[in-house]
N, C-alpha and C. Protein backbone atom coordinates (compact mmCIF):
# COMPACT_ATOMS: atom_id res chain seq x y z
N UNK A 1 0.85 -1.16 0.00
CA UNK A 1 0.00 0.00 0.00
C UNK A 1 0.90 1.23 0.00
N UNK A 2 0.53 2.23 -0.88
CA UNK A 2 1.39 3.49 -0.81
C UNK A 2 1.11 4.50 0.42
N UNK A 3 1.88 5.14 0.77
CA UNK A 3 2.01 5.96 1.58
C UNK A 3 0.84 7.39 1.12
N UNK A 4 0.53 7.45 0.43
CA UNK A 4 -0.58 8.60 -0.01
C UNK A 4 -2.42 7.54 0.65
N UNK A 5 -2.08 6.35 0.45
CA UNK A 5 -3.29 5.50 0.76
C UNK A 5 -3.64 5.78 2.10
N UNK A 6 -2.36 5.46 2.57
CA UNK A 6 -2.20 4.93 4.30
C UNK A 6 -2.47 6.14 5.01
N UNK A 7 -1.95 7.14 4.33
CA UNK A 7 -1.97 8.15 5.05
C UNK A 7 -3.79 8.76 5.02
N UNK A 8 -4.52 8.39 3.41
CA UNK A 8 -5.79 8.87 3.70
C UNK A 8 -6.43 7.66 4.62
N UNK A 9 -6.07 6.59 4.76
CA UNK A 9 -6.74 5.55 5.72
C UNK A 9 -6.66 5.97 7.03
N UNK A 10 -5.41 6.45 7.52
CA UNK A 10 -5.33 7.13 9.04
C UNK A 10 -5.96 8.43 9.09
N UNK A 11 -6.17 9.27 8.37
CA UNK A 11 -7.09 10.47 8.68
C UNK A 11 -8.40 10.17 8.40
N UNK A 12 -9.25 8.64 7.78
CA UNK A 12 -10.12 8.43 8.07
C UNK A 12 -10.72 7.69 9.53
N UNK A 13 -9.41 6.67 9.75
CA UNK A 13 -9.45 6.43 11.27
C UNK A 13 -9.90 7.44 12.35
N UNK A 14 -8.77 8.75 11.83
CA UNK A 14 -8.97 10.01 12.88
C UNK A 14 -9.97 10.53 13.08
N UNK A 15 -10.91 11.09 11.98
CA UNK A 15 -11.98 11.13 11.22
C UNK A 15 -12.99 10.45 12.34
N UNK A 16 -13.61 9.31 12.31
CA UNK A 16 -14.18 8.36 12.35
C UNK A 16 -14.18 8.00 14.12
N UNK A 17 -13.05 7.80 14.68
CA UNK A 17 -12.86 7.31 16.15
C UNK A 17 -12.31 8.53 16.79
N UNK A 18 -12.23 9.31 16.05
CA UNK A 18 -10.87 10.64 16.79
C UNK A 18 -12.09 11.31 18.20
N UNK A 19 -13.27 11.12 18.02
CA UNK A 19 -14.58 11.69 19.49
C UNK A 19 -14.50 10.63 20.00
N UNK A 20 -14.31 9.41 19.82
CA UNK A 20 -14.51 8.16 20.42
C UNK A 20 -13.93 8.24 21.62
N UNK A 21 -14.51 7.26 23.04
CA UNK A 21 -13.74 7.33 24.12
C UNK A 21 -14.15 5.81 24.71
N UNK A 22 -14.34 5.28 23.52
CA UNK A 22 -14.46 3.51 23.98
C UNK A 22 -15.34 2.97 22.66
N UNK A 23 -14.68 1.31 22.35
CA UNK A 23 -14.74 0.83 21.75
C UNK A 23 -14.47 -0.53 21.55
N UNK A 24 -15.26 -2.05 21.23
CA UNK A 24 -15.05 -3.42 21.04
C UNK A 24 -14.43 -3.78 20.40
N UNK A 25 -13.30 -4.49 20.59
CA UNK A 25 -12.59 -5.10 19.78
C UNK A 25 -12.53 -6.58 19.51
N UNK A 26 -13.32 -7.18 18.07
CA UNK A 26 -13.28 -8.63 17.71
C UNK A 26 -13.12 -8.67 16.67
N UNK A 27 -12.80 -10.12 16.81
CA UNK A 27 -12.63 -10.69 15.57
C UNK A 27 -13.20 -11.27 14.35
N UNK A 28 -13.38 -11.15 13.29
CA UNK A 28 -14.50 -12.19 12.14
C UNK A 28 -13.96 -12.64 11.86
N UNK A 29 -12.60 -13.36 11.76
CA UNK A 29 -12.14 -13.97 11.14
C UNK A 29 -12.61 -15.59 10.49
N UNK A 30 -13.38 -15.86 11.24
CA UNK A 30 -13.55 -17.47 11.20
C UNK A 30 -14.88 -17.22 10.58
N UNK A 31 -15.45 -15.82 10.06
CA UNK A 31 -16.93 -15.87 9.51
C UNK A 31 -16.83 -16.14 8.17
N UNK A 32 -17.67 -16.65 7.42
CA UNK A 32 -18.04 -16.58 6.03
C UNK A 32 -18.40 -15.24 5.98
N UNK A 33 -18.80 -15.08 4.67
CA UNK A 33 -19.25 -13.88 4.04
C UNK A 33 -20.95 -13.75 3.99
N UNK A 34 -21.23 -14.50 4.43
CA UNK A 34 -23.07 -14.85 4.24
C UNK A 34 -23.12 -14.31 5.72
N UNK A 35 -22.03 -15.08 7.05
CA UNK A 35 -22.83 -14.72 8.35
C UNK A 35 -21.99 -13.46 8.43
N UNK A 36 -20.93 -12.96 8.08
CA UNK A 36 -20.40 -11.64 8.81
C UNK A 36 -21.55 -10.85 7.85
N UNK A 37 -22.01 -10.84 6.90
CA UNK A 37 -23.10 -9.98 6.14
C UNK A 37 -24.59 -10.12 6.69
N UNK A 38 -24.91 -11.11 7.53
CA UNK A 38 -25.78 -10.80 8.73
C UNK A 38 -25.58 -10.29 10.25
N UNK A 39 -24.12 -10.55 10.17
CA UNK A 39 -23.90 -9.93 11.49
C UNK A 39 -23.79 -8.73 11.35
N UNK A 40 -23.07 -7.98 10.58
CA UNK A 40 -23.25 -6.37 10.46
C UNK A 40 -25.05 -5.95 10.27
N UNK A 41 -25.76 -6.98 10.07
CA UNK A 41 -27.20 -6.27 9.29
C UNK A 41 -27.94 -6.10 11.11
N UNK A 42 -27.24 -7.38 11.59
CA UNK A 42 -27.74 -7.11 12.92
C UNK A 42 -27.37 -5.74 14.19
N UNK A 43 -26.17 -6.15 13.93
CA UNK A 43 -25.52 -4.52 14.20
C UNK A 43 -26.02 -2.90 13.98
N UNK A 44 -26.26 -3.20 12.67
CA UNK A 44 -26.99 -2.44 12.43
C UNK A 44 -28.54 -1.62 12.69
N UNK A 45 -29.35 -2.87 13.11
CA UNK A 45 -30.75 -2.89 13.44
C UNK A 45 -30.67 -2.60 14.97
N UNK A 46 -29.30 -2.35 15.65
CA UNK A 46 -29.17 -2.16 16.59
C UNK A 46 -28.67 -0.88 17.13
N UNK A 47 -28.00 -0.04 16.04
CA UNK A 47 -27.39 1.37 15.91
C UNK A 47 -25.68 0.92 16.27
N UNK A 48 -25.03 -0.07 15.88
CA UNK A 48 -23.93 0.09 16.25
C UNK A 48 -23.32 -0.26 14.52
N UNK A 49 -22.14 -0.35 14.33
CA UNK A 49 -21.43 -0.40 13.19
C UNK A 49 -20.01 -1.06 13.78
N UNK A 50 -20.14 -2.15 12.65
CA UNK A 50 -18.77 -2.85 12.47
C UNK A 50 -17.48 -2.66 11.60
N UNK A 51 -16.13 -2.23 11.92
CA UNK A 51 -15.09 -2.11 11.05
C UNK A 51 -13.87 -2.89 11.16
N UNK A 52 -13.53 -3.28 10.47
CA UNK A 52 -12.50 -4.32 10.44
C UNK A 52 -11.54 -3.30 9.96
N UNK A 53 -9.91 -2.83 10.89
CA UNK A 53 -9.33 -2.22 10.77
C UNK A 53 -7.87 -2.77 10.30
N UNK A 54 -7.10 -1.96 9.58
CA UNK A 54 -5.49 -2.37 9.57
C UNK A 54 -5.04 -1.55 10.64
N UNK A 55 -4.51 -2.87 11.25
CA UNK A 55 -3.94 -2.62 12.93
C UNK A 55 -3.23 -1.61 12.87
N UNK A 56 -2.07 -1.38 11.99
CA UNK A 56 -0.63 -0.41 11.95
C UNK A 56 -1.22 1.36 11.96
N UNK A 57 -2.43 1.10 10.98
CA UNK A 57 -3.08 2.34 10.84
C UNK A 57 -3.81 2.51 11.75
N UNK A 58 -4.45 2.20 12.53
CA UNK A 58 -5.54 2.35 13.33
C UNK A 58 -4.18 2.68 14.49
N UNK A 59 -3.40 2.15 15.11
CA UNK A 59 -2.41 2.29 15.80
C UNK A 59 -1.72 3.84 16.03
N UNK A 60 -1.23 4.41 14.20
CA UNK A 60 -1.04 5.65 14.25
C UNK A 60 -2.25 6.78 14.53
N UNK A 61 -3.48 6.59 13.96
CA UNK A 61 -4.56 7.14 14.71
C UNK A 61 -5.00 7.40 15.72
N UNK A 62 -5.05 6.60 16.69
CA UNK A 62 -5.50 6.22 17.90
C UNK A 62 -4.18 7.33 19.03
N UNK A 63 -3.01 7.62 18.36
CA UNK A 63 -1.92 7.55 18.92
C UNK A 63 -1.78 8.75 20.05
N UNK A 64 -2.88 10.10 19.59
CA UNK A 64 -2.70 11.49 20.02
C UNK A 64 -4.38 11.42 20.92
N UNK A 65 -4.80 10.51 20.85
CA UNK A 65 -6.48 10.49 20.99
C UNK A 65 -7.34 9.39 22.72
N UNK A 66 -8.05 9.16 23.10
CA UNK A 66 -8.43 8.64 24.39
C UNK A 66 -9.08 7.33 24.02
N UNK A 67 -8.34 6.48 22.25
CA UNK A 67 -8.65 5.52 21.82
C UNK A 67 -6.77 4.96 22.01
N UNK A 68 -5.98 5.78 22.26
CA UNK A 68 -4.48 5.41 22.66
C UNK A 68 -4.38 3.82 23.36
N UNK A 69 -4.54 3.49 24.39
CA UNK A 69 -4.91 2.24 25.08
C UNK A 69 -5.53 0.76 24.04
N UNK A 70 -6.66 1.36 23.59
CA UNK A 70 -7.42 0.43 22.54
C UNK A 70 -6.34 -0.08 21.25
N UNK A 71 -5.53 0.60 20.55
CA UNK A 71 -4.88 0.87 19.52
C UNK A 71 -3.44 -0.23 20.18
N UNK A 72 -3.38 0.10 21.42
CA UNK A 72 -2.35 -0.65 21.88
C UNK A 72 -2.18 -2.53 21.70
N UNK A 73 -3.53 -2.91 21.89
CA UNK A 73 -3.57 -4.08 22.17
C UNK A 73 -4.40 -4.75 20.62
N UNK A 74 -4.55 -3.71 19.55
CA UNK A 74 -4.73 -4.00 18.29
C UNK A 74 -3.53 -5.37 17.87
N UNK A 75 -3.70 -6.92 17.72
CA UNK A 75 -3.27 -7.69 16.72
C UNK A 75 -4.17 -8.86 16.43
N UNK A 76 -2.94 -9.01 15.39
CA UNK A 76 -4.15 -9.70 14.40
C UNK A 76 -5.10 -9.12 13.65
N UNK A 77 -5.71 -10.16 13.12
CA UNK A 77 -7.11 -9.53 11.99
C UNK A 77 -8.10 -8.70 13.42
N UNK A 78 -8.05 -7.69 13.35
CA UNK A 78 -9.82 -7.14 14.55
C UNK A 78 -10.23 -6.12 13.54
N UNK A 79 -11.61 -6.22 14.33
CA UNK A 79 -12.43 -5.23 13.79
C UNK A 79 -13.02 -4.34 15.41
N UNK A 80 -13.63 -3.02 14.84
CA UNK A 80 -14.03 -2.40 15.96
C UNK A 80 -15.28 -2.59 16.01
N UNK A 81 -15.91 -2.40 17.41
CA UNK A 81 -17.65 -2.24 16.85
C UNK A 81 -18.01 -0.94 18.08
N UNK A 82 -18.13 -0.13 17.18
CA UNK A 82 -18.79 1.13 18.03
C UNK A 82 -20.48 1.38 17.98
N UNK A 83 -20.51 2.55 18.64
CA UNK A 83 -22.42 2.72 18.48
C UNK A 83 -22.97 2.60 19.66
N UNK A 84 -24.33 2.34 19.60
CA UNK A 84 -25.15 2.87 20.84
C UNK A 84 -24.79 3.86 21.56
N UNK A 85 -25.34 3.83 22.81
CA UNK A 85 -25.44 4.68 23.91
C UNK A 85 -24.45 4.77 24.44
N UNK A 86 -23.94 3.71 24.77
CA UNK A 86 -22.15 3.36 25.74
C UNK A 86 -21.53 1.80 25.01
N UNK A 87 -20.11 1.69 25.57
CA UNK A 87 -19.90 0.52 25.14
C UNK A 87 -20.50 -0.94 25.65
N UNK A 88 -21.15 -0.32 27.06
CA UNK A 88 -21.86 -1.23 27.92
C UNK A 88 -22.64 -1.95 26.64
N UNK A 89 -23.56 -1.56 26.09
CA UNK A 89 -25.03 -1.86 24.89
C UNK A 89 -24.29 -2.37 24.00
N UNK A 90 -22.87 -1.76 23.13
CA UNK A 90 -21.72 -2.86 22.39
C UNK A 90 -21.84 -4.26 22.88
N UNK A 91 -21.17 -4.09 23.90
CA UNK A 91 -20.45 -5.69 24.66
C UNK A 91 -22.01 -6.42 24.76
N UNK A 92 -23.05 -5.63 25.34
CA UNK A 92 -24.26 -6.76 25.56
C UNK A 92 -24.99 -7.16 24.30
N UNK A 93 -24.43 -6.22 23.46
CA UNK A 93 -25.23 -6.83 21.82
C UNK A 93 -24.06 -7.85 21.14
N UNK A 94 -22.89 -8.07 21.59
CA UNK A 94 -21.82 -8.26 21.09
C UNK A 94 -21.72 -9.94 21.69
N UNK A 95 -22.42 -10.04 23.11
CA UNK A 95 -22.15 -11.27 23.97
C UNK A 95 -23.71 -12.16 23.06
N UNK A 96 -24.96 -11.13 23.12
CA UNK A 96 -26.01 -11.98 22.78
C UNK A 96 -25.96 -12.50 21.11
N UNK A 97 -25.12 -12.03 20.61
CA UNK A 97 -24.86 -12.35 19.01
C UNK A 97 -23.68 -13.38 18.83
N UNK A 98 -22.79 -13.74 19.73
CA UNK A 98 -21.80 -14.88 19.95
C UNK A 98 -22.69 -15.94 20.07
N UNK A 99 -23.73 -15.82 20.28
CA UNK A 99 -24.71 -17.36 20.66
C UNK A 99 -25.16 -17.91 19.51
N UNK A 100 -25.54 -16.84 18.44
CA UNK A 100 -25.50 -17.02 17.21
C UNK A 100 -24.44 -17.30 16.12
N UNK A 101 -23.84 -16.31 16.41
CA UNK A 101 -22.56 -16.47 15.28
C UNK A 101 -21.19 -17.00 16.40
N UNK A 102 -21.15 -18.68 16.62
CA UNK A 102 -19.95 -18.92 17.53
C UNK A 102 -18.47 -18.67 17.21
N UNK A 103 -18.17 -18.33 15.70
CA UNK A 103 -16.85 -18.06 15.42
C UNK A 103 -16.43 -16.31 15.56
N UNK A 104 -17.49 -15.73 16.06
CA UNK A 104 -16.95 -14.22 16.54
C UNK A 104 -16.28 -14.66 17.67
N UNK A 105 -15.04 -13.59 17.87
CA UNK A 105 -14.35 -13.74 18.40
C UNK A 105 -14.32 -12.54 19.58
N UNK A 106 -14.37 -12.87 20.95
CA UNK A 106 -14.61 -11.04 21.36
C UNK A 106 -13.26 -11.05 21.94
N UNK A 107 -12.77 -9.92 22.06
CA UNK A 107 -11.51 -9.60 22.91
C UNK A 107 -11.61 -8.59 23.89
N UNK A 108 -11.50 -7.46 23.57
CA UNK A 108 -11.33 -6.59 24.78
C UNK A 108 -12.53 -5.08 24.24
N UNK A 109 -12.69 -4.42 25.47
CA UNK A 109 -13.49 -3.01 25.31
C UNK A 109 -12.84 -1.92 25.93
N UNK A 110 -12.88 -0.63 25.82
CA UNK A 110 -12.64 0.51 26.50
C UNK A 110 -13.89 1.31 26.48
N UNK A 111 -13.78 1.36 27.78
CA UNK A 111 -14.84 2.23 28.58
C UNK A 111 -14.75 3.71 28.84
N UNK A 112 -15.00 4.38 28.42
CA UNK A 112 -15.40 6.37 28.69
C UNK A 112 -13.57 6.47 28.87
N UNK A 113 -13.16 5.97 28.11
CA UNK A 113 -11.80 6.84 28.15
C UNK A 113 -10.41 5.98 28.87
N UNK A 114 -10.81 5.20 29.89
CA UNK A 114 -10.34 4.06 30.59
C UNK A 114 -9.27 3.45 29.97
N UNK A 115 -7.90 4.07 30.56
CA UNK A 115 -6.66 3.37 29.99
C UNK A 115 -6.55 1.70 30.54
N UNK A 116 -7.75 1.23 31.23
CA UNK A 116 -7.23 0.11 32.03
C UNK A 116 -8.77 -0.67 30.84
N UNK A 117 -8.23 -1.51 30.08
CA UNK A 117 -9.18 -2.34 29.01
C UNK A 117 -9.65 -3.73 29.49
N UNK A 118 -11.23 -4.14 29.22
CA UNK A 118 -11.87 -5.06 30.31
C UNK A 118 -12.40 -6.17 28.44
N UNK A 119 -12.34 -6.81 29.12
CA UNK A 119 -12.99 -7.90 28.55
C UNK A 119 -14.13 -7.60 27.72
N UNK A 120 -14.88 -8.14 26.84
CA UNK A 120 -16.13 -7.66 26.34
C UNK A 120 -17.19 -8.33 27.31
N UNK A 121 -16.67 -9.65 27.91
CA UNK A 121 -17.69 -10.67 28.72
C UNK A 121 -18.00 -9.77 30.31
N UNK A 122 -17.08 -9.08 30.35
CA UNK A 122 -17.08 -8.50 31.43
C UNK A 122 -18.00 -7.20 31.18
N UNK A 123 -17.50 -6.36 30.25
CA UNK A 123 -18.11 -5.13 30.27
C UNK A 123 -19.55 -5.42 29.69
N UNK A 124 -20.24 -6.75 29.39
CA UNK A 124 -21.74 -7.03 29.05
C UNK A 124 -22.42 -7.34 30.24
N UNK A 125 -21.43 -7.54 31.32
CA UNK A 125 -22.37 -7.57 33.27
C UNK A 125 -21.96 -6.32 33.54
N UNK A 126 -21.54 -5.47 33.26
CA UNK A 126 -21.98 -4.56 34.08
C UNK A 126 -23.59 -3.81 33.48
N UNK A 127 -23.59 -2.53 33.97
CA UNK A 127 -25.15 -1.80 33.81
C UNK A 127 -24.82 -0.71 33.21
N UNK A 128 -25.64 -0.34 32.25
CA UNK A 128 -25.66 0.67 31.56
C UNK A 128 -25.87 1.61 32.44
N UNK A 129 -26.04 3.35 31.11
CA UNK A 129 -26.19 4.29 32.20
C UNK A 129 -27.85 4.66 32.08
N UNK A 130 -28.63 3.83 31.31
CA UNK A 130 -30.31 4.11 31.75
C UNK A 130 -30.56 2.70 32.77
N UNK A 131 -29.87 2.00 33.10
CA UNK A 131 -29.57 1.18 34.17
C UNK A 131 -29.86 1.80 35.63
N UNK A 132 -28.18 2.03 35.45
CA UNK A 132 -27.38 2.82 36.55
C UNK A 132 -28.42 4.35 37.07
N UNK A 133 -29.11 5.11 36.26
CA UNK A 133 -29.84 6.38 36.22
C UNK A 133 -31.07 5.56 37.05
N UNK A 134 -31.89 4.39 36.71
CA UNK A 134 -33.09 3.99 36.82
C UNK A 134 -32.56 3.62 38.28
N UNK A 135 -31.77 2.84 39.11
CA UNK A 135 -31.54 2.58 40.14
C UNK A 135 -30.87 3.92 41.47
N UNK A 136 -30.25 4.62 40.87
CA UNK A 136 -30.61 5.98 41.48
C UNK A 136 -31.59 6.47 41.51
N UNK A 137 -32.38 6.79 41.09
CA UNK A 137 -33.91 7.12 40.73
C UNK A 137 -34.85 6.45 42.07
N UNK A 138 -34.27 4.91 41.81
CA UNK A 138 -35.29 4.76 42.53
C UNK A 138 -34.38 4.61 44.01
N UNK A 139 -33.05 4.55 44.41
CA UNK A 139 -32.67 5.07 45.83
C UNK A 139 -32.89 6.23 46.56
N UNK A 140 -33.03 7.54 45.95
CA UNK A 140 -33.64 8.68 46.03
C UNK A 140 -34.89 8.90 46.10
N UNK A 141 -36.04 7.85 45.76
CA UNK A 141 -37.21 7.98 46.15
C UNK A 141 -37.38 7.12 47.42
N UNK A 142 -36.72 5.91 47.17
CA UNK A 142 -37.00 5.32 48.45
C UNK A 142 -37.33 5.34 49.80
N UNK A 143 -36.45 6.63 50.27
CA UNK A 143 -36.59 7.50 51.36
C UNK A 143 -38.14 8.83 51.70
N UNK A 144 -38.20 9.38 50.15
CA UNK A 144 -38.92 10.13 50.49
C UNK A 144 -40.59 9.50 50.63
N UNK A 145 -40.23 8.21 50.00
CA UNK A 145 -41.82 7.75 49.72
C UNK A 145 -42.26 7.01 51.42
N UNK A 146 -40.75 6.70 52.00
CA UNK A 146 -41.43 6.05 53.09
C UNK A 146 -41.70 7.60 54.10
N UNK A 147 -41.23 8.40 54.00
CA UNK A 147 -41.51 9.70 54.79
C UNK A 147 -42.55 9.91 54.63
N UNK A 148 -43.09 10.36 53.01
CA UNK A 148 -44.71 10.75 52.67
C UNK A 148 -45.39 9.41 53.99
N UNK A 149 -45.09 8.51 53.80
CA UNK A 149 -46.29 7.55 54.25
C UNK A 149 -45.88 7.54 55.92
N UNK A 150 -44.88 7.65 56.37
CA UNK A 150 -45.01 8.00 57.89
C UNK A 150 -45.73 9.64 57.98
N UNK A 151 -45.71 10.07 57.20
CA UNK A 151 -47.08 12.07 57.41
C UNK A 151 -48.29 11.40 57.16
N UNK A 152 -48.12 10.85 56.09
CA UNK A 152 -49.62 10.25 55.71
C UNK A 152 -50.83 9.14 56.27
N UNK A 153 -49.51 8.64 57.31
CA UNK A 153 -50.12 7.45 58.02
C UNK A 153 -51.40 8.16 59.02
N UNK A 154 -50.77 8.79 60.29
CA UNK A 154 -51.58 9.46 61.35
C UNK A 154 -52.38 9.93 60.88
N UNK A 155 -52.52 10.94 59.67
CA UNK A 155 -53.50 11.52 58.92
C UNK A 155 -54.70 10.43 58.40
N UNK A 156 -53.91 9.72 57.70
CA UNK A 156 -55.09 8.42 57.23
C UNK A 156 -55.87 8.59 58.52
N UNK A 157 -55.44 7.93 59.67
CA UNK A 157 -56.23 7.27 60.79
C UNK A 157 -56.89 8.33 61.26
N UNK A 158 -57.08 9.22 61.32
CA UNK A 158 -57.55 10.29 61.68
C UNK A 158 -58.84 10.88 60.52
N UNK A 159 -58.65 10.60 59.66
CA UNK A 159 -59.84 10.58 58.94
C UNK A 159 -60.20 9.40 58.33
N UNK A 160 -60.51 8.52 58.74
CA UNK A 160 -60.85 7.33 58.98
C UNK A 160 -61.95 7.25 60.16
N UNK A 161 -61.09 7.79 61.42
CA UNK A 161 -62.13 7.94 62.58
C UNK A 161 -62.87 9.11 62.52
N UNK A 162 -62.81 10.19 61.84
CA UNK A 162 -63.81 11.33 61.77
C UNK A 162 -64.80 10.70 60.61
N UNK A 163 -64.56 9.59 59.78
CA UNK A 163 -65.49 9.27 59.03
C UNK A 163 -66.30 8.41 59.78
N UNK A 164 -65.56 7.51 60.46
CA UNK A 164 -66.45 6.17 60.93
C UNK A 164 -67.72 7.23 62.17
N UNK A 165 -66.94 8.55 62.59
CA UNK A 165 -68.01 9.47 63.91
C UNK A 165 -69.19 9.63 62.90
N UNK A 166 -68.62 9.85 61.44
CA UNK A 166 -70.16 10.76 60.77
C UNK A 166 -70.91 10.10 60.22
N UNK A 167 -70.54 8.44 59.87
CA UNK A 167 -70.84 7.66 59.62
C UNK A 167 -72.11 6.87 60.53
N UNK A 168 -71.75 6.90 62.12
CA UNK A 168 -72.43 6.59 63.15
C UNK A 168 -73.44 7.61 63.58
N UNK A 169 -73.37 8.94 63.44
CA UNK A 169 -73.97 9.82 63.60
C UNK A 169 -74.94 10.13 62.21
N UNK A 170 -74.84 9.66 61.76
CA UNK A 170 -75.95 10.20 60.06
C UNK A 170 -76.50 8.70 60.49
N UNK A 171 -76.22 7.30 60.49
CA UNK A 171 -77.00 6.43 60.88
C UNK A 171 -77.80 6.24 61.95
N UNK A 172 -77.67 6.71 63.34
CA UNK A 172 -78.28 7.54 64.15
C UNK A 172 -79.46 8.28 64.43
N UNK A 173 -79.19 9.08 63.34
CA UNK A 173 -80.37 10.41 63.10
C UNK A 173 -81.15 9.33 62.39
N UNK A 174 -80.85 8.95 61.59
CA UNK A 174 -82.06 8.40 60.52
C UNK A 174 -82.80 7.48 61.29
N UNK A 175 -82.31 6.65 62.43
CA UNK A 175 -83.00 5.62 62.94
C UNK A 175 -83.87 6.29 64.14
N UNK A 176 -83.75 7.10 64.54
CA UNK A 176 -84.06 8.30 65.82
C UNK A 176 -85.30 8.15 65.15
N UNK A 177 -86.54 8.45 66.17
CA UNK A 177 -87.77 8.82 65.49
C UNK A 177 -87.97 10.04 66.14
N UNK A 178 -88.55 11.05 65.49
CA UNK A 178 -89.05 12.14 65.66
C UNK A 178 -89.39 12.41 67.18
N UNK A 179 -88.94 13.21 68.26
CA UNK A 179 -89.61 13.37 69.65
C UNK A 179 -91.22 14.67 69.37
N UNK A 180 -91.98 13.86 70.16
CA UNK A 180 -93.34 14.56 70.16
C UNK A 180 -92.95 15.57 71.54
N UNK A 181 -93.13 16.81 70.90
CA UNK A 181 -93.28 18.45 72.00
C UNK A 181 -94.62 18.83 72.77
């Protein structure tokens, strides 16, 4: 490959991953062309995108950028798979599609910038961040909802018994017969 190529291949790398701050790294190697052409269609239907990179280039790209780490542990045939929300939704679309296609190969992920790179099997247990948001959510209510209901409790009982008084008293009157004057 000429050096005019390589060089537009790395400013498309740059291009392309240079906002990136995490990304999957596997392999197709062992796919045919029928299943890696369903596995990208699946990828796709999912908002993420698959690229099968030349390591050397992706390497000089990565080099000035918070994909540095990722670029490091580039060998062999890999491809990247970026997209979704976080890489969390990668790795968990990435683990449930190995069940299907068994010759993907997963290797490693980088997380929000994270010079320290985790497994893909790993980063598909942890929790996303509409996860992680939904379980704060609900630790922060937890407290206030049992407060409302310790104010709300005494109150209940308290009109409860002013109902059951007006309740006894309107049944009362009605059964009362008229006193003769």
């Amino acid at each position: 490959m000429s050096k005019p190529v390589k060089d537009l291949m790395t400013r498309e790398y740059e291009e392309r991953y240079g906002d990136l701050n995490g990304a999957c790294v596997v392999s197709v190697i062992g796919l045919d062309a029928v299943s890696s052409n369903l596995l990208r269609r699946e990828l796709r239907a999912r908002q993420l995108r698959l690229q099968v990179v030349k390591n050397s280039l992706a390497r000089r790209a990565f080099a000035d950028s918070a994909m540095a780490p990722l670029g490091a542990v580039l060998s062999g045939p890999c491809a990247l798979v970026t997209g979704g929300e976080s890489v969390i939704d990668v790795a968990k679309a990435l683990v449930d599609l190995k069940k299907t296609y068994a010759k993907l190969d997963l290797k490693v992920g980088m997380l929000e910038g994270d010079p320290e790179l985790v497994t893909v099997e790993k980063l598909a247990q942890m929790k996303n961040r509409g996860q992680t948001l939904s379980e704060v959510a609900m630790l922060i209510r937890s407290p206030g909802g049992r407060l409302a209901g310790c104010l709300l409790s005494p109150g209940g009982r308290i009109a409860g018994c002013v109902k059951a008084v007006i309740e006894k008293t309107e049944s009362g009157a009605e059964g009362a017969e008229p006193s003769a004057n």
